[in-house]
Protein backbone atom coordinates (compact mmCIF):
# COMPACT_ATOMS: atom_id res chain seq x y z
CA UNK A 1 0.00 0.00 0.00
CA UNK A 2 2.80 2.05 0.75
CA UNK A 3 4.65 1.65 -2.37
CA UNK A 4 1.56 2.07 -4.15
CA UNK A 5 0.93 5.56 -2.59
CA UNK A 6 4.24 7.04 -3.56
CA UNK A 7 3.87 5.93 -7.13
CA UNK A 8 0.57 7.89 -6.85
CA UNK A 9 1.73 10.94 -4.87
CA UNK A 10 5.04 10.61 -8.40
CA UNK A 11 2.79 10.51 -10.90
CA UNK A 12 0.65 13.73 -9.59
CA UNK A 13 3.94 15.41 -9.44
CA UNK A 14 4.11 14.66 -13.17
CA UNK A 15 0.61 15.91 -13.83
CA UNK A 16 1.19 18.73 -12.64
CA UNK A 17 4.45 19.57 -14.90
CA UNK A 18 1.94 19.15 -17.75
CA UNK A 19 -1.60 19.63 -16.96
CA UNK A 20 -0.65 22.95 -15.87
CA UNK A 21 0.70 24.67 -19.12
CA UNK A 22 -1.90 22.60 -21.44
CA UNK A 23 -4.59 24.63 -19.68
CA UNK A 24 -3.12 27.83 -19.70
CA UNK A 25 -1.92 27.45 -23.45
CA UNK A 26 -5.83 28.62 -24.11
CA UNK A 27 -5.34 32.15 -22.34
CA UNK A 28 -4.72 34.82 -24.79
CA UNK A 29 -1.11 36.17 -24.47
CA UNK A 30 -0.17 39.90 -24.56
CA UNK A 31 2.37 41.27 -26.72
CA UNK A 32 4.90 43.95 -26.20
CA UNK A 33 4.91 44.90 -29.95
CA UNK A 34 4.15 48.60 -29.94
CA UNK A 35 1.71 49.53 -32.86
CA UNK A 36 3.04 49.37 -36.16
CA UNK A 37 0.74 51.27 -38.22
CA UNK A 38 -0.96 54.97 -37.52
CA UNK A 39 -4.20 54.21 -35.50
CA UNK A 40 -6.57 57.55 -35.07
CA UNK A 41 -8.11 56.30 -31.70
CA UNK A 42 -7.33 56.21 -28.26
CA UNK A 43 -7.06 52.59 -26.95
CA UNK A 44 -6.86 49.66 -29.78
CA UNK A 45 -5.46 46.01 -30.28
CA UNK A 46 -5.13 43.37 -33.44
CA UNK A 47 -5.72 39.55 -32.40
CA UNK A 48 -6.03 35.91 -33.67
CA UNK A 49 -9.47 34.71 -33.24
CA UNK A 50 -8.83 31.32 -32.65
CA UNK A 51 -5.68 31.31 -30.16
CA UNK A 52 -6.54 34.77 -29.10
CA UNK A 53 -2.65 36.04 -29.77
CA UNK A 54 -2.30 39.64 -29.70
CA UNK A 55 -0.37 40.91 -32.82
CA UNK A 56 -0.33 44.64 -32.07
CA UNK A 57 -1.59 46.46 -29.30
CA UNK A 58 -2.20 50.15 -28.24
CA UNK A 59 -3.22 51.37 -24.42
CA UNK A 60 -5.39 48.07 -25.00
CA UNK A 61 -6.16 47.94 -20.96
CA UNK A 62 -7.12 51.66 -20.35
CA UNK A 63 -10.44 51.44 -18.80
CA UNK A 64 -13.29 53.07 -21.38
CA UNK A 65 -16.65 53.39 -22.20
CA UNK A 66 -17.29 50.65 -24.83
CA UNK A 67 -20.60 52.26 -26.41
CA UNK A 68 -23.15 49.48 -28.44
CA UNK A 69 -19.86 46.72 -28.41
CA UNK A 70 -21.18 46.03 -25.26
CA UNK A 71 -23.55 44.25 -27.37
CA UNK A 72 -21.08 41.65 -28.28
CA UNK A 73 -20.91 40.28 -24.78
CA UNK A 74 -25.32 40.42 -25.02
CA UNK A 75 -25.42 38.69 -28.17
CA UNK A 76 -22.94 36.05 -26.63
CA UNK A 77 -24.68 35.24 -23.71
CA UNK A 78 -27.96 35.07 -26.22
CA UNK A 79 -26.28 33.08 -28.82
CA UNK A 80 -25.17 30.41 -25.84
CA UNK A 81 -28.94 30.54 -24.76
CA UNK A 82 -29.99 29.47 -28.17
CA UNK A 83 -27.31 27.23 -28.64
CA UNK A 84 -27.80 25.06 -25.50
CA UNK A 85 -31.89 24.76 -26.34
CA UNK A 86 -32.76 27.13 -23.21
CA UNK A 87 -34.05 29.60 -26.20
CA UNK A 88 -35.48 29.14 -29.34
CA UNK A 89 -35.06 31.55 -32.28
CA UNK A 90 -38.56 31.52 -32.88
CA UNK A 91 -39.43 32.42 -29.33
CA UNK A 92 -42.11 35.54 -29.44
CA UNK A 93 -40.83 37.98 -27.36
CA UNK A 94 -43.37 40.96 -25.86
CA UNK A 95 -41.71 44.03 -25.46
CA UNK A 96 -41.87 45.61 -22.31
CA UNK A 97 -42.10 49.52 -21.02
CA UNK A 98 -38.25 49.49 -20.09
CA UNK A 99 -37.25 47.84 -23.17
CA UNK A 100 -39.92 50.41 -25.15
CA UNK A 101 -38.02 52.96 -23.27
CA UNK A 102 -34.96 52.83 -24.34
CA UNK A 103 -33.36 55.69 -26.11
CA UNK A 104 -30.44 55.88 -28.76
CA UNK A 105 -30.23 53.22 -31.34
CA UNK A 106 -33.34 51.47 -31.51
CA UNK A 107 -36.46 50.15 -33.67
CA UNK A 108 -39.19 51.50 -31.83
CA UNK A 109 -40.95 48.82 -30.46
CA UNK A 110 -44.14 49.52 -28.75
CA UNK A 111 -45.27 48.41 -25.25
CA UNK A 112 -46.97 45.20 -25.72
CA UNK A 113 -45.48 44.52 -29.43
CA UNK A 114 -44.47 41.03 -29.79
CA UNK A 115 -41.35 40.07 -31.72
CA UNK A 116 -39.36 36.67 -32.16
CA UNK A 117 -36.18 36.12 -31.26
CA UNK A 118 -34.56 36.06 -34.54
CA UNK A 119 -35.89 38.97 -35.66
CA UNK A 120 -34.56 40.83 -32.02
CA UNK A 121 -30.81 39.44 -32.74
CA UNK A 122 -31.26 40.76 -36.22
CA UNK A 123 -32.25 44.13 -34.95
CA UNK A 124 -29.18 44.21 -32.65
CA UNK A 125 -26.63 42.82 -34.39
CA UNK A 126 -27.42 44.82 -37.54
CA UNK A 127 -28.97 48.17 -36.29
CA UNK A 128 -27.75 48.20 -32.92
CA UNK A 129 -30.95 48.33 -31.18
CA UNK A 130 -31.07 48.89 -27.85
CA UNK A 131 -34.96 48.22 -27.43
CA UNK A 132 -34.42 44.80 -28.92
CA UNK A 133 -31.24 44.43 -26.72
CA UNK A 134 -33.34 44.78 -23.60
CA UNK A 135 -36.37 42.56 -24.74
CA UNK A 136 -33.42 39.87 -25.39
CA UNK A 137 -31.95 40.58 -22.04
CA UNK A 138 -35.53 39.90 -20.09
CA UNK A 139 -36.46 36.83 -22.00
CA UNK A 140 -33.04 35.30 -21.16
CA UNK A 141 -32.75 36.64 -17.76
CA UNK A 142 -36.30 37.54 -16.88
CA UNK A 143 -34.73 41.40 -16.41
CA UNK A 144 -31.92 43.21 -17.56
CA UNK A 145 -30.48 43.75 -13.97
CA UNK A 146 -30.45 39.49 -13.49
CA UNK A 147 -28.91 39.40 -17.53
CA UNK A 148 -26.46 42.02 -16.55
CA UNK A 149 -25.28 39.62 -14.15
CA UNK A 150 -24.96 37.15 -15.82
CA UNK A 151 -22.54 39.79 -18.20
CA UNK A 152 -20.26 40.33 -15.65
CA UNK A 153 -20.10 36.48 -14.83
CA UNK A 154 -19.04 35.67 -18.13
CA UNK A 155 -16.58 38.41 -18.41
CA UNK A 156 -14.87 37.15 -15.37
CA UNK A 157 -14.77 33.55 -16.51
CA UNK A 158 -13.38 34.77 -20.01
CA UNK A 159 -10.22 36.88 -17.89
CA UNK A 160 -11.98 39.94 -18.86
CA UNK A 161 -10.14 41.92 -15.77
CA UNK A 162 -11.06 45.15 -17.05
CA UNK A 163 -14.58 45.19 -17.47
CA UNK A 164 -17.19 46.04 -15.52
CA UNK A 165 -21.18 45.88 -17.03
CA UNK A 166 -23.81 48.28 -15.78
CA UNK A 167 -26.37 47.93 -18.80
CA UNK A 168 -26.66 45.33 -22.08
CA UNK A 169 -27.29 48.41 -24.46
CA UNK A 170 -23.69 50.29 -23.89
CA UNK A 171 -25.67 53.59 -22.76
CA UNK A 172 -23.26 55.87 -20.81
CA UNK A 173 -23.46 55.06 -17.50
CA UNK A 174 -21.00 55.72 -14.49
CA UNK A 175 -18.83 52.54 -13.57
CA UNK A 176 -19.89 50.84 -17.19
CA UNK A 177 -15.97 49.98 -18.16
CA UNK A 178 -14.10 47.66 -20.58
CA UNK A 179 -11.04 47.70 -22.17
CA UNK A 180 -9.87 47.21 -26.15
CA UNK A 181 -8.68 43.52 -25.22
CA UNK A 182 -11.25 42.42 -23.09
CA UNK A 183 -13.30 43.56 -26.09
CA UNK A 184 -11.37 41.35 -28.40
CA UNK A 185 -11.66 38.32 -26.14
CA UNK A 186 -15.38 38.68 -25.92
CA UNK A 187 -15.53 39.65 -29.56
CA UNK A 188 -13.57 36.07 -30.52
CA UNK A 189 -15.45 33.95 -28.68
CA UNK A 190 -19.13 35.15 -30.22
CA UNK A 191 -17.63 35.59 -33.95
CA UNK A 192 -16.66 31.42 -33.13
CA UNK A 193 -20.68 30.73 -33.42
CA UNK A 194 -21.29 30.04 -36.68
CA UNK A 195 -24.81 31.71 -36.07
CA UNK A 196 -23.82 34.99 -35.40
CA UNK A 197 -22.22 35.79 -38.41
CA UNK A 198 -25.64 34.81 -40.41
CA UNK A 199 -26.60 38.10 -39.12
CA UNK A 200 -23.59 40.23 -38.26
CA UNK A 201 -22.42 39.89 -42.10
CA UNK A 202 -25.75 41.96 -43.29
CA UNK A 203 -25.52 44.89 -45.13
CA UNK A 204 -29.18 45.65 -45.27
CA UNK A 205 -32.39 43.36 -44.36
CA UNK A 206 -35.64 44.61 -43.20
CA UNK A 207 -38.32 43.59 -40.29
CA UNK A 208 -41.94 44.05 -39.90
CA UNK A 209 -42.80 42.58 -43.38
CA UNK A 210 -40.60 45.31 -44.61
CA UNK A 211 -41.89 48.15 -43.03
CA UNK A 212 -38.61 49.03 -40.84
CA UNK A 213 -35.72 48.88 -43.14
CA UNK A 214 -31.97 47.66 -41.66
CA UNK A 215 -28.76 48.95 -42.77
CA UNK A 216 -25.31 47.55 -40.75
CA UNK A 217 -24.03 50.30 -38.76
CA UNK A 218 -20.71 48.65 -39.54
CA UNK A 219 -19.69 49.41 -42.80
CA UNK A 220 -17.04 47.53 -43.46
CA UNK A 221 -18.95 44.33 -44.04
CA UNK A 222 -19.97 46.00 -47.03
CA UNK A 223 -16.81 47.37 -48.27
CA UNK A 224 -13.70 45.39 -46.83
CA UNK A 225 -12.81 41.80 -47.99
CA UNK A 226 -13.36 38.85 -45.63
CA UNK A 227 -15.52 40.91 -43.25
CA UNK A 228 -17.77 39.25 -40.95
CA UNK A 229 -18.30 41.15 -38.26
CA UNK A 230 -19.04 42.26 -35.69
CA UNK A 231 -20.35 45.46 -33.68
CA UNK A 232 -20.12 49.36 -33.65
CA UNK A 233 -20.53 52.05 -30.69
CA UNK A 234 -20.55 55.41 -30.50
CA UNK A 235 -21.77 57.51 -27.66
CA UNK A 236 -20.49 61.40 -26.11
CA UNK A 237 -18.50 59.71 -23.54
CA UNK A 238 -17.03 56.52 -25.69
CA UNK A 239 -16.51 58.56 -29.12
CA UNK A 240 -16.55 56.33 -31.88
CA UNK A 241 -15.55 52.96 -31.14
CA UNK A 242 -15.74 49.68 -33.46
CA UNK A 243 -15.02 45.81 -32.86
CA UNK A 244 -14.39 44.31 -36.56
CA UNK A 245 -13.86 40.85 -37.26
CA UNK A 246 -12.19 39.80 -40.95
CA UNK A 247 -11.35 36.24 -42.58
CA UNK A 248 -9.16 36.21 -45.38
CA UNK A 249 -6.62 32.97 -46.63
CA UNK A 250 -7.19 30.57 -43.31
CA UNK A 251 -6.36 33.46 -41.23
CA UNK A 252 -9.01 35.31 -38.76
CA UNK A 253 -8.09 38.66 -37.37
CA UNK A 254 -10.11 40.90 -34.67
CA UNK A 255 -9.15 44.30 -34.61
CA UNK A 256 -10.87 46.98 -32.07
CA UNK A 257 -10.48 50.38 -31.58
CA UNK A 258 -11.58 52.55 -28.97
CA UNK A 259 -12.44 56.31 -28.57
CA UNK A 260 -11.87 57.86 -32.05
CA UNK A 261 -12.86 61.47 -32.60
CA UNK A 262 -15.65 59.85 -35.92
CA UNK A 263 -16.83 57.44 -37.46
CA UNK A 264 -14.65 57.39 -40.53
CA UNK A 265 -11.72 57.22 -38.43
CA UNK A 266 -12.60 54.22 -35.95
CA UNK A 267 -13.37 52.06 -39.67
CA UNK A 268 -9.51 53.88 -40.71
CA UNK A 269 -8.24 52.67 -37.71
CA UNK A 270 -9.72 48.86 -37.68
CA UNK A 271 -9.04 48.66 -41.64
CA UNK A 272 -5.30 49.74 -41.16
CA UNK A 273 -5.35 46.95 -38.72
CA UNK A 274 -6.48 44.79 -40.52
CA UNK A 275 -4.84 45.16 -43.68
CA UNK A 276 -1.33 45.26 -41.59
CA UNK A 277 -2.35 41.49 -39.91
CA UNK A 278 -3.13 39.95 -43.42
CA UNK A 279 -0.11 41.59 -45.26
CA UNK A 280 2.17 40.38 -42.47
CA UNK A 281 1.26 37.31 -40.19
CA UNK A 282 -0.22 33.49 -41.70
CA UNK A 283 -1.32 30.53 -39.93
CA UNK A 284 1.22 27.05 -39.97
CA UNK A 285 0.15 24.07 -38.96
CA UNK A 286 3.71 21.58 -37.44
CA UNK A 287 3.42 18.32 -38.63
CA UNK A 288 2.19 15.33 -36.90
CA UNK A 289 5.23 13.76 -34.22
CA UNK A 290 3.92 10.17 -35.09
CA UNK A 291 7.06 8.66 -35.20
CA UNK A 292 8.28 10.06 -31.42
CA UNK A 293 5.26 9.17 -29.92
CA UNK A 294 6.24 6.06 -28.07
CA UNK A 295 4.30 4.32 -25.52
CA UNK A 296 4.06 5.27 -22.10
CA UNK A 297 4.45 2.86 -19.25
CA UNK A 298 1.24 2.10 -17.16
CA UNK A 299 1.67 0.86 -13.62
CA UNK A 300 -1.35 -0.92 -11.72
CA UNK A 301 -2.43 -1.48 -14.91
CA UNK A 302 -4.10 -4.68 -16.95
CA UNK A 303 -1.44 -3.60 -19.83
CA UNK A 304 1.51 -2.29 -19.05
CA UNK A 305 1.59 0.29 -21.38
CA UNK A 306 -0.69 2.69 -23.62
CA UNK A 307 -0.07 4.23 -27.01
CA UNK A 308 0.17 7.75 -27.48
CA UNK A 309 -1.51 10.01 -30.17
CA UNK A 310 -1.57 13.46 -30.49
CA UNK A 311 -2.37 16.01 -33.67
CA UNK A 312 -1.45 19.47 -33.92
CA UNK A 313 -3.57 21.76 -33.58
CA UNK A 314 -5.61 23.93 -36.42
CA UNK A 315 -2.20 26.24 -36.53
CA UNK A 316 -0.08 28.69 -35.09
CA UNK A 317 0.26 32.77 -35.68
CA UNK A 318 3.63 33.54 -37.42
CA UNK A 319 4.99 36.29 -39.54
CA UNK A 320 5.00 35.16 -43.01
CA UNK A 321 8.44 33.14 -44.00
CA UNK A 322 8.53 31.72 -40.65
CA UNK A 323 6.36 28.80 -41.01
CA UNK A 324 9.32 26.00 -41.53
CA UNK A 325 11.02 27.40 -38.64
CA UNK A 326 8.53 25.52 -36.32
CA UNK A 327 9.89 23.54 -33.78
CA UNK A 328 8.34 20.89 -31.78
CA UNK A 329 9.43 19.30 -28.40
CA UNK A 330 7.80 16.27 -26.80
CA UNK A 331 7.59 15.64 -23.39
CA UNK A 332 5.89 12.60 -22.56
CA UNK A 333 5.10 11.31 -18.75
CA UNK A 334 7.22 8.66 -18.02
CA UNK A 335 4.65 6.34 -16.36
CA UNK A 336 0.73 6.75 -15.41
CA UNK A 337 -0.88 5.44 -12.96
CA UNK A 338 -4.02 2.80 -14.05
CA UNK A 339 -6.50 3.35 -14.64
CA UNK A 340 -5.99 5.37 -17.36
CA UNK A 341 -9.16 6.93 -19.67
CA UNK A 342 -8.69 7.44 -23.44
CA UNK A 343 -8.26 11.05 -24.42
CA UNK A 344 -6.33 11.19 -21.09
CA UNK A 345 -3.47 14.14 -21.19
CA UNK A 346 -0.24 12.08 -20.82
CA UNK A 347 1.97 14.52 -22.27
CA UNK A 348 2.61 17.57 -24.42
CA UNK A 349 4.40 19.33 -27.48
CA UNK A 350 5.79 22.43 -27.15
CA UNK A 351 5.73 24.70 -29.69
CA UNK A 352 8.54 27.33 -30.17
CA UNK A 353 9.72 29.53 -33.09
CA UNK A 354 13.71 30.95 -32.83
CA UNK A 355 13.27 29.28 -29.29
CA UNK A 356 10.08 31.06 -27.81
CA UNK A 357 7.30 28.92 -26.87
CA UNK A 358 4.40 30.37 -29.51
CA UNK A 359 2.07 27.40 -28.26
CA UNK A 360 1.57 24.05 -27.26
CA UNK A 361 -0.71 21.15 -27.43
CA UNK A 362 -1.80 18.05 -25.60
CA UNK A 363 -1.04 13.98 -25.93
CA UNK A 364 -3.52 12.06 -25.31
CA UNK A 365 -4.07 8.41 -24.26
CA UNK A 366 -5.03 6.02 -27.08
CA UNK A 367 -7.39 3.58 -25.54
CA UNK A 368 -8.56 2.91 -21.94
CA UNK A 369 -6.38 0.66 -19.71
CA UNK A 370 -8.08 -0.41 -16.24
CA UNK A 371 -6.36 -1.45 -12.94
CA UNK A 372 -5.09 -4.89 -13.00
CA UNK A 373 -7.39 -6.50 -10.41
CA UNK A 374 -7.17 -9.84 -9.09
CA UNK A 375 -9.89 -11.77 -10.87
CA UNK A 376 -7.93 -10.26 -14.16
CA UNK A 377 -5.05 -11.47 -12.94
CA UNK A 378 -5.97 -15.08 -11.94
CA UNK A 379 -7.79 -15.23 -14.61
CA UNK A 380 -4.26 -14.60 -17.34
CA UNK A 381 -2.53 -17.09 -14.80
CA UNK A 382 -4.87 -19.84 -15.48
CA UNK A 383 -4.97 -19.34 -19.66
CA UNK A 384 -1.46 -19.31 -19.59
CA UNK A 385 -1.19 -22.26 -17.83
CA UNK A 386 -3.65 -24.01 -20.24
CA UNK A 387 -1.14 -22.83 -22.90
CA UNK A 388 1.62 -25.95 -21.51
């Protein structure tokens, strides 16, 4: 029993050495890169969508007003609501006097008017609207004061350390705070549901059987290549603020920018952003280490070892030229304790390029191997006595 323990208490010292960096090789990772291009706003960043690298950055965490983007984080939380079943997109909706009373942005619903869900994200994603922002807010939460909440819940979760919800329209309001790269977290992780995009791509659509007319407040889905997304703001006490989202050759960019004296110059600043990621940064993908993955030894286990697989992941950020200077290092656990589950983490590959980690990714346990039990064990002795 004794012996038994320390091989436990060895092998937790070895999950540890790589549990621990798999898990944080999700968090988004700053960069000291000043900004590289000539960005007329006050706070703005350039990330990866799906690793959430930071490319370029500018005052990103200086505390600001974010305006309407604070609509990203509501459409997230609705998007999530739809997507686990707990709403339906063709959910009526009946508008209520604080989400009739809503100023700024909106599409005038009436007290009493009923609306389905689609046609509410459509509103807000395309036009903005706070009305349809708040009816969203109370079916999810039952009020916006329980859905705001739930905001600042999911910020925290998603490392958003700089942000701090008062309202789901963006209204100017004392203590409502975010930052440029909390933004651009938030902003990744809702441009990842395929769903949104069906309506944060639109240029123009119409509701009420055409009688209220939609035009994107984001003009750039109109006019730059690979746009997709994703939400504007402007208010007196934000200035003109914009969270844009582009897709071009396997790479997927997210480029905010905060507090700009107009419009024209938040959609200057994003599109400079943009156009600097694309001209300068591509995505590699490392190929497979098939032929280093060797077994790992089990102990306690009916086999006394289990195969190791592992595949790289979708790619890696890197400045265009520098994709064959990937390198890969395995580090596999030397033992595991049975039993052991497949898809189990038994190791990892770091990533590094000119010898800084840009990533890593996890090794995983091919198949299941129980604990050698007794009954297992008598019952090998006796075929393999039958075998004389």
């Amino acid at each position: 029993m004794k012996k038994r323990l320390l091989a436990l208490l060895s092998v937790g010292a070895i999950w540890t050495q790589f549990l621990v960096p798999v898990q944080a090789a999700n968090t988004p990772q700053s960069s000291q890169a000043e900004m590289p291009v000539e960005v007329p706003a006050k706070s703005a960043i350039l990330m990866e969508q799906s690793t959430g690298q930071v490319l370029c950055e500018m005052n990103a965490d200086e505390q600001m007003p974010p305006a309407s983007i604070t609509k990203v984080m509501t459409l997230l939380l609705v998007m999530e609501a739809v997507e686990s079943g707990r709403l339906s997109l063709e959910d009526t909706v009946t508008c209520s006097p604080h989400a009739s009373s809503m100023g700024g942005s909106q599409i005038w619903l009436e007290v009493g008017e009923q609306m389905t869900v689609q046609d509410l994200i459509k509103a807000t994603a395309v036009a903005s609207a706070n009305d349809a922002s708040v009816a969203l807010a109370e079916k999810v939460a039952g009020s916006e004061d329980a859905f705001v909440v739930m905001m600042n819940e999911r910020a925290e979760q998603l490392g958003m350390t700089g942000t701090h919800f008062v309202n789901c329209t963006g209204l100017d309001a004392p203590g409502h705070l975010t930052t440029a790269r909390d933004i651009a977290t938030m902003s990744r992780i809702l441009i990842q549901h395929p769903m949104i995009r069906e309506y944060s791509s639109i240029w123009m659509d119409s509701l009420r059987g055409g009688e209220t007319q939609l035009v994107n407040t984001n003009k750039l889905v109109r006019f730059y290549d690979g746009a997709t997304g994703l939400k504007t703001g402007t208010t007196d006490g934000a200035g003109s603020c914009l969270a844009a989202t582009a897709t071009r050759n396997g790479l997927s960019l997210v480029a905010v920018s905060l507090g700009s004296a107009t419009s024209d110059e938040r959609f200057q600043s994003a599109r400079t952003m943009l156009d600097y990621g694309f001209a300068n940064y591509g995505m590699a993908t490392p190929p497979p280490l098939d032929d280093q993955l060797t077994p790992v030894k089990v102990t306690g286990g009916s086999e006394e070892t289990v195969e190791a697989v592992g595949m790289p992941p979708e790619g890696f950020v890197v400045k265009k030229g520098d994709e064959a200077k990937l390198e890969q290092i395995l580090e596999l656990a030397p033992q595991v304790e049975a039993p052991v589950e497949k898809g189990q983490t038994i190791g990892t590959v770091v990533v590094k390029l000119e010898g800084k980690e840009i990533g890593r990714y996890p090794i995983e346990a091919a198949s299941d191997v129980p604990e050698m039990t007794f009954t297992l064990a008598f019952s090998r002795l006796i075929k393999g006595l039958g075998s004389f």
